[in-house]
Protein backbone atom coordinates (compact mmCIF):
# COMPACT_ATOMS: atom_id res chain seq x y z
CA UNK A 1 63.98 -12.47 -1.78
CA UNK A 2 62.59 -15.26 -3.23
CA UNK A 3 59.30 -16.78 -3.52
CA UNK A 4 58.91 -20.17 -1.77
CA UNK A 5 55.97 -22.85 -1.53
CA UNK A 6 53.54 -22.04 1.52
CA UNK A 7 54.56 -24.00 4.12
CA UNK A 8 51.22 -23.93 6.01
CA UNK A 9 48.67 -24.31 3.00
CA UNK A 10 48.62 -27.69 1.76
CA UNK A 11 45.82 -26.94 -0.84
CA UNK A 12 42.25 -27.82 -0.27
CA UNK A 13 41.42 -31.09 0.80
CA UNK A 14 39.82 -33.42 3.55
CA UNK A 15 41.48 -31.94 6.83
CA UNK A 16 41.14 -28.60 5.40
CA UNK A 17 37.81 -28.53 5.22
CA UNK A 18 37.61 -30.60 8.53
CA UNK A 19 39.48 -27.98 10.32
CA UNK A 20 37.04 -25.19 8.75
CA UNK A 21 34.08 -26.86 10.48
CA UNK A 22 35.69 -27.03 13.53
CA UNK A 23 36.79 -23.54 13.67
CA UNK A 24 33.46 -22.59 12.60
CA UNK A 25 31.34 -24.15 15.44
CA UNK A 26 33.48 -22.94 18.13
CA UNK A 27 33.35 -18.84 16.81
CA UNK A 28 29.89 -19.13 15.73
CA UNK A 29 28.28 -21.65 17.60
CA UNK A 30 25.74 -25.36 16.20
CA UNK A 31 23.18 -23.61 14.27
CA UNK A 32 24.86 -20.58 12.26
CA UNK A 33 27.68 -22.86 11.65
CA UNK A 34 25.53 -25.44 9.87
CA UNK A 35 24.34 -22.55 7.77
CA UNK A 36 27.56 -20.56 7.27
CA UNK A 37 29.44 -24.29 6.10
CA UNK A 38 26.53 -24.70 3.53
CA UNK A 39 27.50 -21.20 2.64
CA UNK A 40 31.47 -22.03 2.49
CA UNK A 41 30.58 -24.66 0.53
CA UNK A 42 28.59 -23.65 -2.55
CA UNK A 43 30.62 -20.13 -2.47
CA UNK A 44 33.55 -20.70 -2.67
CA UNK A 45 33.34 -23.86 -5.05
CA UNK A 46 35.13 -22.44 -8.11
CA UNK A 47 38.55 -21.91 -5.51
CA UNK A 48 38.86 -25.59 -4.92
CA UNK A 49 36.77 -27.69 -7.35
CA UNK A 50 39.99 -29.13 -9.05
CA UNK A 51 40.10 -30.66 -5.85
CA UNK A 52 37.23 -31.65 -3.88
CA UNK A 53 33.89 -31.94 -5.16
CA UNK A 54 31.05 -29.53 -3.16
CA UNK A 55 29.50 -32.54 -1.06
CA UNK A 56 33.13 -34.07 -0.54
CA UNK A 57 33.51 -30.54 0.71
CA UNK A 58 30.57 -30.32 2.77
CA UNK A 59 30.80 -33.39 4.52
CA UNK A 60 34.17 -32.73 5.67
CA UNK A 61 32.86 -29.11 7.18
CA UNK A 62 29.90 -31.22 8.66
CA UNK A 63 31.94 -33.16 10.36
CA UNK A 64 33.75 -31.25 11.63
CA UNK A 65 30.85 -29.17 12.92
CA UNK A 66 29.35 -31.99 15.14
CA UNK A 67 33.05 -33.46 16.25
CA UNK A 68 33.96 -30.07 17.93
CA UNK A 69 32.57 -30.10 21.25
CA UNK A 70 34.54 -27.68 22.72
CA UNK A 71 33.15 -24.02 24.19
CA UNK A 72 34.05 -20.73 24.86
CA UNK A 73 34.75 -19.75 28.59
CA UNK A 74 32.96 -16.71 29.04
């Protein structure tokens, strides 16, 4: 078996952390998502710093947060 590329993890960029910030406000909800992308953010900085900076980073989870305006069905 050999090893190959990953085919789903394109590295860490924009839509990556876009897509975080989405995923984040619809498990968690506005307000602990807010504080659990600041947390993402400044945590795990030393995983993708060769290629984002931390407010490139941020911004992209923000907005993500406040596009997402879909809810759970309960």
């Amino acid at each position: 078996m050999t090893e190959n590329e990953s085919t789903w993890f394109t590295g860490f960029d924009a839509d990556f952390f876009y897509k975080q910030g989405m995923s984040t406000r619809y498990i968690l909800g506005f307000g602990l998502s807010c504080t659990y992308g600041l947390y993402y953010a400044i945590s795990k900085h030393n995983q993708y710093k060769k290629d984002i900076s931390i407010f490139g980073a941020l911004k992209n989870i923000l907005s993500g947060i406040f596009d997402n305006k879909l809810t759970k069905k309960i």
